[in-house]
C-alpha atoms as a PDB file:
ATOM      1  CA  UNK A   1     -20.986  11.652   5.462  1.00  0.00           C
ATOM      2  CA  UNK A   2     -17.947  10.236   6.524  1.00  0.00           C
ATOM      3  CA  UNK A   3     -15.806  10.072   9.924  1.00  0.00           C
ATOM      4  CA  UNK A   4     -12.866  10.740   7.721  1.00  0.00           C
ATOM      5  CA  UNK A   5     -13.193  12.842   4.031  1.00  0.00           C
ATOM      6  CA  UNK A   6      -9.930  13.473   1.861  1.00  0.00           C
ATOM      7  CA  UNK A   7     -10.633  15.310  -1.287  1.00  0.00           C
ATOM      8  CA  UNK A   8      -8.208  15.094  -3.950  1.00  0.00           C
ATOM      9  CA  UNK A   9      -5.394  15.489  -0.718  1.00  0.00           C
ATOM     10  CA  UNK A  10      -1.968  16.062  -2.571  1.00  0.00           C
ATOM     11  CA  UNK A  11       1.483  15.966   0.064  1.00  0.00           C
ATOM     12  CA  UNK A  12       4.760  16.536  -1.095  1.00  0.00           C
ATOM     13  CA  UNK A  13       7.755  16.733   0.254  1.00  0.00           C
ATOM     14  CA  UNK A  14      11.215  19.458  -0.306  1.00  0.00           C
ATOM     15  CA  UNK A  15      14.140  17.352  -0.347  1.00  0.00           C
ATOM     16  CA  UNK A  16      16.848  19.905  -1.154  1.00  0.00           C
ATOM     17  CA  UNK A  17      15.709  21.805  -3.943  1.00  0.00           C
ATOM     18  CA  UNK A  18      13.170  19.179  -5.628  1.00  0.00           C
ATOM     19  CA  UNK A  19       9.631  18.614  -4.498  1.00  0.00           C
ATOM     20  CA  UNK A  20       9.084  14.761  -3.514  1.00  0.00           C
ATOM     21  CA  UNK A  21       5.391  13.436  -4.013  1.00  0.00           C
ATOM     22  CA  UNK A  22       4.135  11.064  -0.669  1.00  0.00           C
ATOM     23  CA  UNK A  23       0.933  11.303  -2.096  1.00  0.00           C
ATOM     24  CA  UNK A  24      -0.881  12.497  -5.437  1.00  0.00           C
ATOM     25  CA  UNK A  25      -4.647  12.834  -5.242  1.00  0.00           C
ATOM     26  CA  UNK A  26      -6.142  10.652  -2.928  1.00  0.00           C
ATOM     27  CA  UNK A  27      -9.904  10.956  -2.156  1.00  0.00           C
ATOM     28  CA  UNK A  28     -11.344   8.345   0.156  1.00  0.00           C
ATOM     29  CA  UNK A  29     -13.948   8.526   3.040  1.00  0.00           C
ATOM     30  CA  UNK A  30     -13.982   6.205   6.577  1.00  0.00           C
ATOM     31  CA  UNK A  31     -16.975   5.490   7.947  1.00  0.00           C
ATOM     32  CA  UNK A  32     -17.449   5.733  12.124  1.00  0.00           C
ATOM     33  CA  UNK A  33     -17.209   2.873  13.747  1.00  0.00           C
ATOM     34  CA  UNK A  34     -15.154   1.221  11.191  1.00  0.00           C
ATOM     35  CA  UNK A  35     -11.821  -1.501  11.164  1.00  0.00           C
ATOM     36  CA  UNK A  36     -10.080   0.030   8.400  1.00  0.00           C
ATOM     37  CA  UNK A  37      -6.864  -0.572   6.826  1.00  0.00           C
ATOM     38  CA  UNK A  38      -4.648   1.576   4.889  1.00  0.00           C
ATOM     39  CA  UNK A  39      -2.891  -1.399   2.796  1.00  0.00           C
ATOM     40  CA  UNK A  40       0.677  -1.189   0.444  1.00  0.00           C
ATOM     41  CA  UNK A  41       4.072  -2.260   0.588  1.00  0.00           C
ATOM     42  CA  UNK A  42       6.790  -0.004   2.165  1.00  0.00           C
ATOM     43  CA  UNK A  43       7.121   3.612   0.477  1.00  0.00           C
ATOM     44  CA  UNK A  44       3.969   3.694  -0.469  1.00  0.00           C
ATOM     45  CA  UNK A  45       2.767   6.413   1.482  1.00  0.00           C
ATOM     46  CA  UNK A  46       0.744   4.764   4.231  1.00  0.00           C
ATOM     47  CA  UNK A  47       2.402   6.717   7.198  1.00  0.00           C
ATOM     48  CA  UNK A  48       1.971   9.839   5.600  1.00  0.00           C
ATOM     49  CA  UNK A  49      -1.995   9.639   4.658  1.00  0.00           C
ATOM     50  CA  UNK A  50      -1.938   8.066   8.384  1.00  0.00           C
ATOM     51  CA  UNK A  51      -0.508  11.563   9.834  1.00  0.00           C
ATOM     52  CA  UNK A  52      -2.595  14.070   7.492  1.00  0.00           C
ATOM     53  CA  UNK A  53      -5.881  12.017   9.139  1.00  0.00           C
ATOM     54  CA  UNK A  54      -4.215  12.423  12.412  1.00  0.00           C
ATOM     55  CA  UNK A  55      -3.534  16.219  12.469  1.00  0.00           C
ATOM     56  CA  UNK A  56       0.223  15.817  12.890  1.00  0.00           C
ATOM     57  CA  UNK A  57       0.923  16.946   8.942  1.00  0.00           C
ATOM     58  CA  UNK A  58      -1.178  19.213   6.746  1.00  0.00           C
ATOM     59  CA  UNK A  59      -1.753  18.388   3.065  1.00  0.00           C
ATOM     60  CA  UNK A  60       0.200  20.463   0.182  1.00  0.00           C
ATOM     61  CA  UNK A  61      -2.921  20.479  -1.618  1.00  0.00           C
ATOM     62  CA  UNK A  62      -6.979  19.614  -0.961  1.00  0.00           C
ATOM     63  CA  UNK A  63      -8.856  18.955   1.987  1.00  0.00           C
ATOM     64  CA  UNK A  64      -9.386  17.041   5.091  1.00  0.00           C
ATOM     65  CA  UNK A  65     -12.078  16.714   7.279  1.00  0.00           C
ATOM     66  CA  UNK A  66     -12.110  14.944  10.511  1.00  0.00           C
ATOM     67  CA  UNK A  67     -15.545  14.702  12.391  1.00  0.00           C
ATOM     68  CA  UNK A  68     -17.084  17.162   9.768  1.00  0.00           C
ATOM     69  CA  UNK A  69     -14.043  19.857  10.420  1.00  0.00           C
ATOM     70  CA  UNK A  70     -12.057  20.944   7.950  1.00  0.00           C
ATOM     71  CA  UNK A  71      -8.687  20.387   9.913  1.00  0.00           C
ATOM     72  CA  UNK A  72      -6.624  22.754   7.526  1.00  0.00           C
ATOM     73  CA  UNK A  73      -8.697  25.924   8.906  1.00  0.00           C
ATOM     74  CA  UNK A  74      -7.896  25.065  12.138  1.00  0.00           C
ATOM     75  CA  UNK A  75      -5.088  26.936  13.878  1.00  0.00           C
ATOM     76  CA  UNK A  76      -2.180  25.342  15.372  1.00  0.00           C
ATOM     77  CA  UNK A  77      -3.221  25.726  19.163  1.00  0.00           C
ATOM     78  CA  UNK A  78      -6.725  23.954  17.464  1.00  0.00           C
ATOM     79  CA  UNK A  79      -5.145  21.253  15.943  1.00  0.00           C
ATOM     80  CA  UNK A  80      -3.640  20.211  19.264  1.00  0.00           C
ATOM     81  CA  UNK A  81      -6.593  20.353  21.282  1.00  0.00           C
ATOM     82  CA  UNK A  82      -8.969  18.437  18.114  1.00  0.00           C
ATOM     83  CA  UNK A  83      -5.949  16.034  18.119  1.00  0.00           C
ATOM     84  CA  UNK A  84      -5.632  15.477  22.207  1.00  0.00           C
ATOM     85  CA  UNK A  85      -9.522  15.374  21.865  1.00  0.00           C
ATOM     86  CA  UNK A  86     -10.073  13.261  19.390  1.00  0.00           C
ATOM     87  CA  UNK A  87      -7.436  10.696  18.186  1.00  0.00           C
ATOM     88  CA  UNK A  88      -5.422   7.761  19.780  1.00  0.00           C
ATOM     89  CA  UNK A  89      -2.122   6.364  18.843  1.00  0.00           C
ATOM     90  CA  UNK A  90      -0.592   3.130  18.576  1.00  0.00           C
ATOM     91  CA  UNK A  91       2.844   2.379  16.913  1.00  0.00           C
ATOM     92  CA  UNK A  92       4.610  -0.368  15.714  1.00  0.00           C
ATOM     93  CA  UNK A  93       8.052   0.933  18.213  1.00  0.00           C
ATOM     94  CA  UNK A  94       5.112   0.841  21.211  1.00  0.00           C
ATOM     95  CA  UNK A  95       6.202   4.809  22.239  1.00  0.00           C
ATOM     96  CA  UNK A  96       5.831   3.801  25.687  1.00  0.00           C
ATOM     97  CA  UNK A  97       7.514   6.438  27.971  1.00  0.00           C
ATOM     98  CA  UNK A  98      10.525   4.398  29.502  1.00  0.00           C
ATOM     99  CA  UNK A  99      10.527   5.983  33.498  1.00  0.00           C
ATOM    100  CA  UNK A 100       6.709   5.741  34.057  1.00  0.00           C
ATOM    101  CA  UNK A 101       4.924   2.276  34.699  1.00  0.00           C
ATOM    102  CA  UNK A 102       2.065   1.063  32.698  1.00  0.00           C
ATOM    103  CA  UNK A 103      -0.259   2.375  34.907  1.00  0.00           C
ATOM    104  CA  UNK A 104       1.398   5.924  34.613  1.00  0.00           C
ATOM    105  CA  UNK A 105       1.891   5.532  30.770  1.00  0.00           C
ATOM    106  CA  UNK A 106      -1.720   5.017  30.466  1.00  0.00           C
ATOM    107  CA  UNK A 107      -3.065   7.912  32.498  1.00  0.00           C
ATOM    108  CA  UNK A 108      -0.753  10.034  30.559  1.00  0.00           C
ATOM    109  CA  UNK A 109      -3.010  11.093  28.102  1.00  0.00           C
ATOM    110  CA  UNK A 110      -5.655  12.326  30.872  1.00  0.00           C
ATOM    111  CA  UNK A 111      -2.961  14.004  33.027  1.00  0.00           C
ATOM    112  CA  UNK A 112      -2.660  16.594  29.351  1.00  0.00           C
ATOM    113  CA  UNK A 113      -6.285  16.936  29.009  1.00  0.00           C
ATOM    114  CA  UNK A 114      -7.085  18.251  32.771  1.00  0.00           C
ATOM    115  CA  UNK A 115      -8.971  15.454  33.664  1.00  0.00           C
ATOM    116  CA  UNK A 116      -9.442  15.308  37.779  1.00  0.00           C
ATOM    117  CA  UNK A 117      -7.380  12.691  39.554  1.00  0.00           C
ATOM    118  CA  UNK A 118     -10.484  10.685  40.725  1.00  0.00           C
ATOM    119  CA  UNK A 119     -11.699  10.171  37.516  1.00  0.00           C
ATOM    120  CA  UNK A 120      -8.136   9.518  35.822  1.00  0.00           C
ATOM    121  CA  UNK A 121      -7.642   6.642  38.381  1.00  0.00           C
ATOM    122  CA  UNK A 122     -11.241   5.024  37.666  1.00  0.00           C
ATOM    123  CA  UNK A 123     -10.577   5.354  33.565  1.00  0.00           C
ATOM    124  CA  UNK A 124      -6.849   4.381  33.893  1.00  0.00           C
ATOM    125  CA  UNK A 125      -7.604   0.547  36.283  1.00  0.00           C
ATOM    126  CA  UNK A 126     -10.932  -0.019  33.383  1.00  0.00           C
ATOM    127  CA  UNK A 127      -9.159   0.462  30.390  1.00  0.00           C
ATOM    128  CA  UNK A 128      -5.804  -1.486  32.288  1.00  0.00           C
ATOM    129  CA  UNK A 129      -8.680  -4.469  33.433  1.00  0.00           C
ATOM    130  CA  UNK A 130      -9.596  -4.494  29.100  1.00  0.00           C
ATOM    131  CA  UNK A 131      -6.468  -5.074  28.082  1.00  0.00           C
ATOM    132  CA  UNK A 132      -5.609  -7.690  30.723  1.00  0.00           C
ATOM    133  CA  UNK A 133      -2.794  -6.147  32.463  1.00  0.00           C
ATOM    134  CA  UNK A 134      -3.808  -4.878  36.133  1.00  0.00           C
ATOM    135  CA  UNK A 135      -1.076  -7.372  37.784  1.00  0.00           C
ATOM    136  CA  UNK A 136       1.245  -5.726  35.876  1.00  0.00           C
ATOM    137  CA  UNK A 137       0.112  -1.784  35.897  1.00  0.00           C
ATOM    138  CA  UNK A 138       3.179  -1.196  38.419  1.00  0.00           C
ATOM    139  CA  UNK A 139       5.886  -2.757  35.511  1.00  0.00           C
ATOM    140  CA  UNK A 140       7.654  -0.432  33.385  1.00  0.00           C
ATOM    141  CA  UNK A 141       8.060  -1.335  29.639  1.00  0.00           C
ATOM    142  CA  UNK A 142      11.118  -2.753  30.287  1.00  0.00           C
ATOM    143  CA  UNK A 143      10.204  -5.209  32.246  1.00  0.00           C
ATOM    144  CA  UNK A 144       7.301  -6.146  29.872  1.00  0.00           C
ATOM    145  CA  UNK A 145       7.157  -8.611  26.925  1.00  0.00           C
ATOM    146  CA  UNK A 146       6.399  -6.810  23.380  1.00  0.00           C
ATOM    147  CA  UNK A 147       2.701  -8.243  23.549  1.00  0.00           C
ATOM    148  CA  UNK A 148       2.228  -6.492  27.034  1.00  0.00           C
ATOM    149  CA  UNK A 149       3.824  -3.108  25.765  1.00  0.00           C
ATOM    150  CA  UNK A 150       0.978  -2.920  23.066  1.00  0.00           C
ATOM    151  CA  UNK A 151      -1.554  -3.713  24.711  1.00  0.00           C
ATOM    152  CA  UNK A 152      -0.382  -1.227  27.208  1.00  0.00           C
ATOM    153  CA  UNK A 153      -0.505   1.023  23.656  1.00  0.00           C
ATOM    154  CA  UNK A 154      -3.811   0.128  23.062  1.00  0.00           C
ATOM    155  CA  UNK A 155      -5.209   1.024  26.557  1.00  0.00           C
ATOM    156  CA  UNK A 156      -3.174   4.788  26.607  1.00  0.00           C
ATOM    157  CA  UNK A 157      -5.065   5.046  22.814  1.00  0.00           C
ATOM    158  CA  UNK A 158      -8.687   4.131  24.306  1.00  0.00           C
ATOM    159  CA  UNK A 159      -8.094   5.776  27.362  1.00  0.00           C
ATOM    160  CA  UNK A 160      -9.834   9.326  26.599  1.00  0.00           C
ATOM    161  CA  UNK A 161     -12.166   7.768  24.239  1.00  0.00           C
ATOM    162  CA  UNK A 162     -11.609   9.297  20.993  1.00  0.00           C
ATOM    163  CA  UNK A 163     -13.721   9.239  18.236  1.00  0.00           C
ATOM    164  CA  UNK A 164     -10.612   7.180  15.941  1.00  0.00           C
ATOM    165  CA  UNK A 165      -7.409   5.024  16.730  1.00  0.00           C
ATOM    166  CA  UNK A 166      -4.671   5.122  14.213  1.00  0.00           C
ATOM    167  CA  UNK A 167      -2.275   2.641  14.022  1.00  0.00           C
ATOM    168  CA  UNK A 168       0.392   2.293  12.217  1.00  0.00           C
ATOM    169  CA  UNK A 169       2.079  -1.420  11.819  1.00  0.00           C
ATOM    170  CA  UNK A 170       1.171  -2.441  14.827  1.00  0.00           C
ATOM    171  CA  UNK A 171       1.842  -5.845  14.888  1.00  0.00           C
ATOM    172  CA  UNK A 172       5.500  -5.398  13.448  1.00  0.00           C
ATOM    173  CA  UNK A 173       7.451  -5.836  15.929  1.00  0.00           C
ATOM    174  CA  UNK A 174       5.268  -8.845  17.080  1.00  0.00           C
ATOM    175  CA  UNK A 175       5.598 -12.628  16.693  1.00  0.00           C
ATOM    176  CA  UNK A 176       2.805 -13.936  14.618  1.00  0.00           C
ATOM    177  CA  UNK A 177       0.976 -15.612  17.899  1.00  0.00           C
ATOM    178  CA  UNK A 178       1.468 -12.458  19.598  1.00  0.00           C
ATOM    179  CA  UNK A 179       0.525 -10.385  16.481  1.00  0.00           C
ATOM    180  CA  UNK A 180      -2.597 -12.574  16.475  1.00  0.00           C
ATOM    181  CA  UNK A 181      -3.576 -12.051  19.719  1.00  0.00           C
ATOM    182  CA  UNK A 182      -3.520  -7.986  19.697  1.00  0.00           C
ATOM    183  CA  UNK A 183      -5.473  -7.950  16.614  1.00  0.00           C
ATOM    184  CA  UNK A 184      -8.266  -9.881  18.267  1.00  0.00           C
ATOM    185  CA  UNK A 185      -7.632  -7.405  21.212  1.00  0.00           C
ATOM    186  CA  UNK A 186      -8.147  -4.341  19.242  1.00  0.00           C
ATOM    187  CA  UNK A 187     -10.747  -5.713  17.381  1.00  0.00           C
ATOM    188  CA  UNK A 188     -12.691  -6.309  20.366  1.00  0.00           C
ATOM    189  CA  UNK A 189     -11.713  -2.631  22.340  1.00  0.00           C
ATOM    190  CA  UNK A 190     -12.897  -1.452  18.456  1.00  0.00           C
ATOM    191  CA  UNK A 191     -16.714  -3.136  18.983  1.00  0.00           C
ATOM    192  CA  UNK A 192     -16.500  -2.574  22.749  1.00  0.00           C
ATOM    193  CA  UNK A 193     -15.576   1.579  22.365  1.00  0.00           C
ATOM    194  CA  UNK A 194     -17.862   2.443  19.138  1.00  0.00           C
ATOM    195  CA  UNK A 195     -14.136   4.105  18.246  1.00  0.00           C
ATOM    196  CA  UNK A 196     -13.382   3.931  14.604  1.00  0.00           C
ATOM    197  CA  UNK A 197      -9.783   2.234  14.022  1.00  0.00           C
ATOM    198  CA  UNK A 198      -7.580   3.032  10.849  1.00  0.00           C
ATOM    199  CA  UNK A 199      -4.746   0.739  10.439  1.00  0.00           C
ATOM    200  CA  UNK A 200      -1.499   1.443   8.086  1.00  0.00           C
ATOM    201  CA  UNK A 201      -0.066  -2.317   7.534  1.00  0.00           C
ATOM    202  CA  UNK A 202       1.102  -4.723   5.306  1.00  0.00           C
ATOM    203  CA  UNK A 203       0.107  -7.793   7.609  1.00  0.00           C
ATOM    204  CA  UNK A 204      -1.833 -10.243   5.598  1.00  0.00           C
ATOM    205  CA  UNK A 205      -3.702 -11.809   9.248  1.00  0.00           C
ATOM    206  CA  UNK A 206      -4.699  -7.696  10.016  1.00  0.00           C
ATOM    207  CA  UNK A 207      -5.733  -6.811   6.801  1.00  0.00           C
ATOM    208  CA  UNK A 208      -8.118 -10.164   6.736  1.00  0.00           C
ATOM    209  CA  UNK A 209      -9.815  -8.540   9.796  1.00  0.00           C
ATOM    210  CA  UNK A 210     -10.350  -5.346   8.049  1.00  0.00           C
ATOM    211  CA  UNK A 211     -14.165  -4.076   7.193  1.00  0.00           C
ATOM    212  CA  UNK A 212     -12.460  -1.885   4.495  1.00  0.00           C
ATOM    213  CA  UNK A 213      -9.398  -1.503   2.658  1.00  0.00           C
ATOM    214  CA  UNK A 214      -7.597   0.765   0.897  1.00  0.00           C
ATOM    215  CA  UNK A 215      -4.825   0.250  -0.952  1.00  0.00           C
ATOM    216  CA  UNK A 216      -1.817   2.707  -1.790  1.00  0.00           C
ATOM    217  CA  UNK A 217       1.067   2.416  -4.068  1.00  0.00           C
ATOM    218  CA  UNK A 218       3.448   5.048  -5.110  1.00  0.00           C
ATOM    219  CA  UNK A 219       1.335   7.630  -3.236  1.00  0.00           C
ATOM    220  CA  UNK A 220      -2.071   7.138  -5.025  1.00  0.00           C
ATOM    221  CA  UNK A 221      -4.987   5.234  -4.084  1.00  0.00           C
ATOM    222  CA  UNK A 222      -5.448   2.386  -5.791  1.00  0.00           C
ATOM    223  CA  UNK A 223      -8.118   0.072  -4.972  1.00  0.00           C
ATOM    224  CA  UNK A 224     -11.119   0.113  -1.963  1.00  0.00           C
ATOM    225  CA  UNK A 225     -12.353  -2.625  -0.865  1.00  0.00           C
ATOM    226  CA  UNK A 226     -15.343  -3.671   1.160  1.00  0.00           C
END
């Protein structure tokens, strides 16, 4: 049994008074522990499946199941808590918070999940150490390079050790060297964790990294390969 089961998982879209398809009748399953990408040029409907396995948008039709629960029984006040509990984050805009440092954007995460202040501060400095960035855990993102601000990403995803990391694109607003250097980054904090990671990208070096890939066009799966 998978991490991740969509069956036949239909979402649509009301765009004034017509009904948009983002995705007709996928049905795929991630394994734990997994480097998976989602993989298909712009429009596709990448992002989408990337927020239905994330708990931020419910299917118009079938089911998903995320760590054996089916999220669409789940009430709203559930869906937060699953998704605080168990998913990470990492975008291609980095979604630091400007006003906090990289310290404080990393124990952010724990400060909404109640954890105690002594334990915040040991989790926060580790996962900071991982991605190499304790000299600069007192910078905020504006005073960071685009490299630094996803790795500081990365470590605010890991930091309450969820059971999967979604990412979506994000090594686009990277230079290629850079770009190369995160992916070897998160594939290491991937092994290091156990966490499963599901990309959404169209990058050619990240999808040649991948242990899986699926590939979407025009909002149905297409091809899976291993």
């Amino acid at each position: 049994m998978g991490l991740v089961v969509l069956s036949q998982v239909d979402k649509s879209y009301r765009l004034d008074a017509v009904n948009v398809p983002a995705l007709v009748n996928v049905a795929l399953e991630i394994r734990a522990e997994r480097f998976t990408v989602i993989a298909g040029p712009s429009g596709s409907g990448k992002t989408t499946l990337l927020n239905l396995i994330g708990c931020i948008d419910a299917p118009s039709g079938g089911e998903v199941e995320i760590s054996g629960r089916n999220v669409g029984h789940l009430s709203d006040q559930e869906v937060s808590d699953f998704r605080a509990a168990k998913v990470g984050f990492i975008f291609q805009s980095f979604s630091l918070i400007p006003v906090l440092s990289a310290y404080e954007n990393v124990e952010y995460p724990l400060l909404l999940t109640g954890v105690a202040a002594k334990e915040r501060r040991r989790a926060t400095l580790q996962m900071l150490e991982a991605v190499g960035l304790t000299a600069q855990r007192r910078q905020r993102p504006n005073e960071l390079s685009g490299g630094q601000k996803q790795r500081v990403a990365i470590a605010r995803a890991l930091v309450k050790r969820p059971a999967i990391v979604l990412a979506d694109e994000p090594t686009a607003n990277l230079d290629s060297q850079t770009g190369a250097s995160i992916i070897q980054l998160m594939r290491r904090m991937q092994t290091e964790s156990s966490t499963t990671f599901i990309f959404a990208s169209h990058d050619d070096h990240l999808i040649s990294h991948a242990d899986e890939i699926f590939t979407i066009r025009d909002g149905e799966l297409v091809g899976n390969d291993k």
